[in-house]
Protein backbone atom coordinates (compact mmCIF):
# COMPACT_ATOMS: atom_id res chain seq x y z
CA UNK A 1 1.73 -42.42 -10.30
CA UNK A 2 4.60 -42.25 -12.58
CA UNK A 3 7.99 -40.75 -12.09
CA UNK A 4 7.01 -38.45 -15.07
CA UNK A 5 3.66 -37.62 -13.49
CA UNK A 6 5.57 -36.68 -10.21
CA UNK A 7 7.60 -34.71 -12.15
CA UNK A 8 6.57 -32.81 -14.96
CA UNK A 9 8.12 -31.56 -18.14
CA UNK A 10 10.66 -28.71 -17.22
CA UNK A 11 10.23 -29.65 -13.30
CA UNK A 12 13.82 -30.23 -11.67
CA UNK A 13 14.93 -33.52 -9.94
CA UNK A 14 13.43 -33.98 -6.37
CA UNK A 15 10.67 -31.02 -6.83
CA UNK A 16 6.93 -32.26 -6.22
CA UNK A 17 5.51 -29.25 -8.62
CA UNK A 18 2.06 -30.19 -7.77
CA UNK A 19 2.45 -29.91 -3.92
CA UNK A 20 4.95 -26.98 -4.07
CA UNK A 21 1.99 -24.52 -5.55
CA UNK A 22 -0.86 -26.18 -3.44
CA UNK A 23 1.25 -25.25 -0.36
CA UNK A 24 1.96 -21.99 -1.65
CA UNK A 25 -1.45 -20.78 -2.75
CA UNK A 26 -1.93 -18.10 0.03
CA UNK A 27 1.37 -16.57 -1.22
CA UNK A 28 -0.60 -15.57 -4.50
CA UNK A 29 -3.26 -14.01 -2.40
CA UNK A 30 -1.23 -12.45 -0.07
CA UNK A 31 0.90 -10.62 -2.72
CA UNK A 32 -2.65 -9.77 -5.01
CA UNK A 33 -4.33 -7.97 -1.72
CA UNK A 34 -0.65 -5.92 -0.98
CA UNK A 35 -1.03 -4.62 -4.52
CA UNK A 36 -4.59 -3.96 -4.51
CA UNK A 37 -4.68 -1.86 -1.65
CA UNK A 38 -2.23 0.51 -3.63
CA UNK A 39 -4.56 0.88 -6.88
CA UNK A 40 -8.02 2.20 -7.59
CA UNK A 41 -11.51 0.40 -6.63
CA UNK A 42 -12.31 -0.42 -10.04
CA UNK A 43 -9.77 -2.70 -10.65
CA UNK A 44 -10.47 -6.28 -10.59
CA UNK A 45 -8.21 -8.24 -8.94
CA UNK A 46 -9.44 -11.90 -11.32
CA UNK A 47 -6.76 -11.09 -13.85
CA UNK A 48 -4.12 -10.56 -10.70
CA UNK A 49 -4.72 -14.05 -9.48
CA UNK A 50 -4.93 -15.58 -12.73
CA UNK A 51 -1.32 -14.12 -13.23
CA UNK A 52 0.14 -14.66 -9.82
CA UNK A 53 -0.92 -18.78 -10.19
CA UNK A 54 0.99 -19.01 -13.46
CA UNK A 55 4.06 -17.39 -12.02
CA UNK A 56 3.38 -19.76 -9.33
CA UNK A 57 3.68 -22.93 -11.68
CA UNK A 58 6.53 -21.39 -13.18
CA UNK A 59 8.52 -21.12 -10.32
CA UNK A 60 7.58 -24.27 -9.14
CA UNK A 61 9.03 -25.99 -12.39
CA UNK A 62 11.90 -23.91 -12.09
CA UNK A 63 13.21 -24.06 -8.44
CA UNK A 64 16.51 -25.76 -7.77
CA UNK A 65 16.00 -27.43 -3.87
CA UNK A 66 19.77 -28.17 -4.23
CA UNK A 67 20.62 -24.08 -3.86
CA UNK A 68 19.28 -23.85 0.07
CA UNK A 69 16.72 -21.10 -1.27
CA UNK A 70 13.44 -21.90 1.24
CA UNK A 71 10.82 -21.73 -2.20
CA UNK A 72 8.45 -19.22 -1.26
CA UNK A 73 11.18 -16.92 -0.88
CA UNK A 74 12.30 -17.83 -4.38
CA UNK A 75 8.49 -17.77 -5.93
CA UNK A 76 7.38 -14.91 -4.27
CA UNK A 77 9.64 -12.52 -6.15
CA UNK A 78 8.19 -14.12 -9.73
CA UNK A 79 5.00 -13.68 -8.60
CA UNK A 80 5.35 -10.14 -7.46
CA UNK A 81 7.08 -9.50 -11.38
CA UNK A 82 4.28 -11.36 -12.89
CA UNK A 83 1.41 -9.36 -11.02
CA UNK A 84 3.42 -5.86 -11.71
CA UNK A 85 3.80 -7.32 -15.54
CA UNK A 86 0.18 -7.40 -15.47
CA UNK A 87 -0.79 -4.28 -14.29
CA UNK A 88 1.66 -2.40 -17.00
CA UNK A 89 -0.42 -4.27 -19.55
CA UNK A 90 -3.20 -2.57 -18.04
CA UNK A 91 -2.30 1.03 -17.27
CA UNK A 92 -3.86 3.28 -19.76
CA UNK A 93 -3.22 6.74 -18.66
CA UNK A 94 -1.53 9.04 -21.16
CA UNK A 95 1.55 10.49 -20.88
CA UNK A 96 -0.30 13.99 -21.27
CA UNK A 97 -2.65 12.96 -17.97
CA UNK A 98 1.02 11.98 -16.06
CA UNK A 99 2.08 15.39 -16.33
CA UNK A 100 -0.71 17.44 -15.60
CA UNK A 101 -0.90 15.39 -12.43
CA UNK A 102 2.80 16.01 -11.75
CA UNK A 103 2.00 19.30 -12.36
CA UNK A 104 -0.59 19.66 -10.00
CA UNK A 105 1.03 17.67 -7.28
CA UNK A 106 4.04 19.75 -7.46
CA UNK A 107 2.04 23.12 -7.30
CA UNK A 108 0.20 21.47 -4.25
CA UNK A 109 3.39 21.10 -2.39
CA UNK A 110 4.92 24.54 -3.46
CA UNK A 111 1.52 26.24 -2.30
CA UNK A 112 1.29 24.04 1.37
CA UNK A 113 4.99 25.20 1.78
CA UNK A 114 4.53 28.56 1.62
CA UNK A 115 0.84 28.93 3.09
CA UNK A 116 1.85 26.61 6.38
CA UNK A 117 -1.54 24.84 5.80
CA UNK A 118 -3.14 22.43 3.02
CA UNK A 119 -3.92 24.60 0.15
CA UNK A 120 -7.30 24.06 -1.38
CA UNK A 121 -9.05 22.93 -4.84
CA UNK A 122 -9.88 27.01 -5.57
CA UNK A 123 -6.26 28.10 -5.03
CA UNK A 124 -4.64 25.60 -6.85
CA UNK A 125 -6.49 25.46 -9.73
CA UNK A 126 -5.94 29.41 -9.45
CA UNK A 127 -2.31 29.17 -9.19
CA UNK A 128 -1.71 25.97 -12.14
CA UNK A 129 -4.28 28.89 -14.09
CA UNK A 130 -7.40 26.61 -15.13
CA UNK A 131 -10.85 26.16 -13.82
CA UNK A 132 -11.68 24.09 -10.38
CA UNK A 133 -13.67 22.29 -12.74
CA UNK A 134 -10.44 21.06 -14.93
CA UNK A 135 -8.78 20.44 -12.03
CA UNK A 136 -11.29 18.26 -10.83
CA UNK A 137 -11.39 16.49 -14.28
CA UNK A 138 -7.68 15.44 -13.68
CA UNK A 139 -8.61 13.88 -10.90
CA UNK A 140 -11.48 12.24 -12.26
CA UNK A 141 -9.09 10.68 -15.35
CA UNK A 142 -6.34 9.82 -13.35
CA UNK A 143 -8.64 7.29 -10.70
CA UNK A 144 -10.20 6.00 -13.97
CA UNK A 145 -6.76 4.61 -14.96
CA UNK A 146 -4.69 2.28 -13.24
CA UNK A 147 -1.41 4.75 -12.18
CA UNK A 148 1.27 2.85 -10.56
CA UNK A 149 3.59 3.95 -8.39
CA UNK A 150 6.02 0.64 -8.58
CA UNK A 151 8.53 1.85 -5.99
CA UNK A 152 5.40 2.06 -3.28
CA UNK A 153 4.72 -1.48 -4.51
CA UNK A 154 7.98 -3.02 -4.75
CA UNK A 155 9.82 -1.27 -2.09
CA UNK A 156 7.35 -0.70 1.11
CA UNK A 157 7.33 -4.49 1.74
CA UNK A 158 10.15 -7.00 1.51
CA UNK A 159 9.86 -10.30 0.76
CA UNK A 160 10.49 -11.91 4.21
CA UNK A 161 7.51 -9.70 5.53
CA UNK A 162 4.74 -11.70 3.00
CA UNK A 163 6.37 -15.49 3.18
CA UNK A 164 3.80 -17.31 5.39
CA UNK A 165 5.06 -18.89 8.67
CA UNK A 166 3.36 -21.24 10.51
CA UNK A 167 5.38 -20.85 13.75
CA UNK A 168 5.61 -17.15 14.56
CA UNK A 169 8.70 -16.57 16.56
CA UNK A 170 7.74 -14.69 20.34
CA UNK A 171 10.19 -11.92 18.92
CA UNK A 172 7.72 -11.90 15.26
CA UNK A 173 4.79 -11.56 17.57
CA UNK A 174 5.96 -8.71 19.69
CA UNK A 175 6.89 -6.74 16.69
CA UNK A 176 3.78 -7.34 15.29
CA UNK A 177 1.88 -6.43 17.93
CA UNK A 178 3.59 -3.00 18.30
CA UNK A 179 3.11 -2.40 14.71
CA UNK A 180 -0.72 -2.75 15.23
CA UNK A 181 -0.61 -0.51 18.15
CA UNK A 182 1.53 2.28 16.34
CA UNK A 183 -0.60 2.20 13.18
CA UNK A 184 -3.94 2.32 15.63
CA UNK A 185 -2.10 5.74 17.48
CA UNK A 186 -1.23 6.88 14.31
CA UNK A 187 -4.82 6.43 12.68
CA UNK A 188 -5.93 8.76 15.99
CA UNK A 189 -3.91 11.51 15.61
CA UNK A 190 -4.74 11.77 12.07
CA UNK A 191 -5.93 15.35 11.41
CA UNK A 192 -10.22 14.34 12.37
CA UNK A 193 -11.08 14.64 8.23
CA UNK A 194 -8.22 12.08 7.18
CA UNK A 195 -9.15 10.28 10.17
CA UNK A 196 -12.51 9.90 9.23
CA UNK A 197 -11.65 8.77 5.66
CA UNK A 198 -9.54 6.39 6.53
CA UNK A 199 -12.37 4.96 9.16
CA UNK A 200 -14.60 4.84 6.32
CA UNK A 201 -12.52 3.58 3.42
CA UNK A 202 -10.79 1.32 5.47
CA UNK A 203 -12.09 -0.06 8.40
CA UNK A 204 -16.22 0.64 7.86
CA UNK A 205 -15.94 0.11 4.04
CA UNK A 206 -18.38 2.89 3.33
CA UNK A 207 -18.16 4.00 -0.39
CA UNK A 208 -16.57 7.07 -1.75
CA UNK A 209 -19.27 8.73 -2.79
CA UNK A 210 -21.60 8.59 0.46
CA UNK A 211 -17.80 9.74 2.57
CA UNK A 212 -17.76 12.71 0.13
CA UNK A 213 -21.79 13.54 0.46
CA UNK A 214 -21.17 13.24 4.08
CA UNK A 215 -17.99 15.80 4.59
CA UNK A 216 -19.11 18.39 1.34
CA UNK A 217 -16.36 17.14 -0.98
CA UNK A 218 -16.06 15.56 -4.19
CA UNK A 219 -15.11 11.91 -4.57
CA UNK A 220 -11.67 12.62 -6.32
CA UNK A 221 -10.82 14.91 -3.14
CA UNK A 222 -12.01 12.29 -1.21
CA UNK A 223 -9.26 10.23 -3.00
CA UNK A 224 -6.70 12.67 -2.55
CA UNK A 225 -7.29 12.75 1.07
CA UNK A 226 -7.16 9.50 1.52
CA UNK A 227 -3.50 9.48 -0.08
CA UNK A 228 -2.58 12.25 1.84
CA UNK A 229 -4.02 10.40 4.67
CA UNK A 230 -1.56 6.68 3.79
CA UNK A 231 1.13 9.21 3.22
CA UNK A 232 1.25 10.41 6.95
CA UNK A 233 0.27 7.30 8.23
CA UNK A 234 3.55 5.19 6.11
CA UNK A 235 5.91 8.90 7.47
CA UNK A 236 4.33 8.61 11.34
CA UNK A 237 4.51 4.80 11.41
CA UNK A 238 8.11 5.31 10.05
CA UNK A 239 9.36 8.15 12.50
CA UNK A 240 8.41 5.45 15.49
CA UNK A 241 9.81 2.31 13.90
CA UNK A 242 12.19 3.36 10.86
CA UNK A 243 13.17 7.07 11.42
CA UNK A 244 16.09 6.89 8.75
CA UNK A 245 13.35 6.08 6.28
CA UNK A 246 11.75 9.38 7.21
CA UNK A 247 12.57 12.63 4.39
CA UNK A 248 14.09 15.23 6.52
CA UNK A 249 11.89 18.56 7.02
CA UNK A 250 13.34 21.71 5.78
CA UNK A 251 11.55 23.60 8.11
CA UNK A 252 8.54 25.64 8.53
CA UNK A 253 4.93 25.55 9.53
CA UNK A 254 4.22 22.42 7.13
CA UNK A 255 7.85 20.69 9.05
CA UNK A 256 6.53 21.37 12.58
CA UNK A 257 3.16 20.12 12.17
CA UNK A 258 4.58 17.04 10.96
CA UNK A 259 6.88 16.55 13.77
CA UNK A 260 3.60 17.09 16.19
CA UNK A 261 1.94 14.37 14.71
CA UNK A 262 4.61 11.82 15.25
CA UNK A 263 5.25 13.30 18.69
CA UNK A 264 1.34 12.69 19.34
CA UNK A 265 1.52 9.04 18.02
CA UNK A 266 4.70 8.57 20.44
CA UNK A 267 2.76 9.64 23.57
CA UNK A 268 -0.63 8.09 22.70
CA UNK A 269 0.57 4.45 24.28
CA UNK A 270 3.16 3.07 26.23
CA UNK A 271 5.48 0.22 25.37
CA UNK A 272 3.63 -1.77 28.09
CA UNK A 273 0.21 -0.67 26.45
CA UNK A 274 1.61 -1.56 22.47
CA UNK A 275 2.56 -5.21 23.11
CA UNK A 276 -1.17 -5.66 24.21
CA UNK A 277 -2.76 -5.90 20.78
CA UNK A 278 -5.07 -3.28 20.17
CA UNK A 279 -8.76 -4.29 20.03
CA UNK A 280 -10.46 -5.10 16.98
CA UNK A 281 -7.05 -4.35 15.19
CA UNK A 282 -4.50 -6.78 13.40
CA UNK A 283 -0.86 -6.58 11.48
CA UNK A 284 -2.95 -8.42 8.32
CA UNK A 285 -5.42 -5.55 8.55
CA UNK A 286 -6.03 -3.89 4.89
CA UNK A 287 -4.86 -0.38 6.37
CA UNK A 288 -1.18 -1.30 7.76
CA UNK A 289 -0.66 -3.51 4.53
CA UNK A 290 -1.94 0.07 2.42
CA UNK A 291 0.74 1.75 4.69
C-alpha cells in the first residue's frame, strides 16, 4: 500500500483513517442507542447510523494526534452534532403543536401543585377549556413527530461517560455497580403504575398499546407516564448520586412526596448490598442510559 493509500486526501500526517473508524465503530452505536432511547418508537435509527459513520470519517480525516486529544474523545463530540443535525432535519412538529403542548404541560404542573396529587386527562382538559378528546389528539400529534428536547440529549451524558474502555478502572467498576443498584431501588419505589410501565417498556419490551389495554389507559397516557416515570427516575437517581443537580421543592404535598421517594430509594439497599451488582441488571441497560 501506498503512502497516499495510508493516508487519504484531507487525512493529517501520522493518522491511519482507515483503522481510526474501524476501532471506533461502537462509538457510533453507542451514541445512536443514547439518543434513541430519548425519541419516539417510530423513528428509525438507519438514517442515525448512516450519519454518525460519516461524522466518523470526518473526524478521522480531521484529527491532529500531535494535540494529546485521545480521538474518540475528539470524534465523539462530531458525531453527537452530526446525529442531533440529523434529527432537526427530521422534526416536523409545528410551532402551533409546541405550544399547545407547553400549554398543557404547564397547566399539568399548576393543577398537581395545587391538588397535592397527579391531576387527570378530565380535569385538565377542563381547566386548558377543550374536550378530553383534543387533549388526547395533542398527544397523539406530538408522538407522531420527532420533538427533541436537545438539553436532555446533550447534557444528561458527558462525553467521558460513552468513550469505550477496554480496562475498566476497580474505582469505574464500583461506581458502576452502584449506579445499577440505585437505578434498580429507584425502579421499585416507583409509584406501582409507573413501575409497571417502565417494566414493560423497558425491561419486558411489551408494546404500548397491549400496556395501555392492560391498565385502562390510552397509549399517549401511556407515553406520558412513562416520561413522568424517566423524570423521577433521572430526579431519584440524582438526589442519591448528584443532589446539586436536583431542582429544589418549594414545598407542599407534590415536594414531600418527592422527598419520600428518594428517601425510599436510600433505604431500599445498603452500600454493602449496591456494590453487589443487582441481578439481571447492568449500567449499559436501555433504562439507566433513558435516565
Amino acid at each position: 500500500m501506498t503512502a497516499s493509500e495510508n493516508h487519504p486526501k484531507g487525512a493529517l500526517p501520522g493518522v491511519d483513517v482507515d483503522e481510526l473508524c474501524r476501532a471506533h465503530v461502537p462509538l457510533v452505536h453507542f451514541e445512536v442507542r443514547a439518543i434513541s432511547s430519548r425519541l419516539p418508537g417510530h423513528v428509525f435509527t438507519d438514517d442515525l447510523v448512516s450519519a454518525g459513520m460519516a461524522a466518523l470519517a470526518m473526524a478521522a480525516r480531521s484529527f491532529d494526534v500531535s494535540l494529546g486529544v485521545p480521538f474518540g474523545r475528539y470524534a465523539v463530540r462530531r458525531i453527537r452534532g452530526a446525529l442531533l443535525d440529523e434529527l432537526r432535519s427530521a422534526d416536523w412538529a409545528t410551532r402551533s403543536l409546541r405550544s399547545k403542548v407547553r400549554r398543557r404541560d404547564g397547566v399539568h404542573d399548576a393543577l398537581a401543585a395545587s391538588l397535592g396529587r397527579r391531576p387527570s386527562d378530565v380535569e385538565v382538559a377542563a381547566e386548558m377549556g377543550v374536550s378530553v378528546a383534543e387533549l388526547e389528539r395533542v398527544d397523539a400529534d406530538l408522538h407522531s413527530s420527532v420533538v427533541l428536547r436537545l438539553d436532555v440529549i446533550t447534557d444528561s451524558v458527558g462525553a467521558d461517560a460513552v468513550l469505550p474502555s477496554s480496562s475498566a478502572t476497580p474505582e469505574a467498576v464500583l461506581v458502576a455497580r452502584e449506579r445499577a443498584a440505585y437505578l434498580r431501588d429507584a425502579v421499585e419505589a416507583l409509584p406501582e403504575r409507573l413501575a409497571a410501565v417502565v417494566r414493560g417498556c423497558f425491561f419486558e419490551d411489551r408494546p404500548m398499546r397491549e400496556l395501555a389495554e392492560e391498565l385502562g389507559v390510552t397509549e399517549s397516557r401511556i407515553s406520558q407516564m412513562r416520561a413522568e416515570a424517566l423524570k423521577l427516575l433521572r430526579d431519584g437517581m440524582n438526589a442519591q448520586l448528584a443532589p446539586e443537580l436536583v431542582e429544589a421543592a418549594s414545598g407542599g404535598a407534590v415536594a414531600r412526596r418527592k422527598a419520600a421517594y428518594y428517601a425510599q430509594i436510600a433505604a431500599r439497599s445498603s452500600y454493602r448490598d449496591r456494590l453487589t451488582l443487582p441481578e439481571g441488571m447492568n449500567p449499559a441497560h436501555e433504562t439507566y442510559e433513558a435516565v
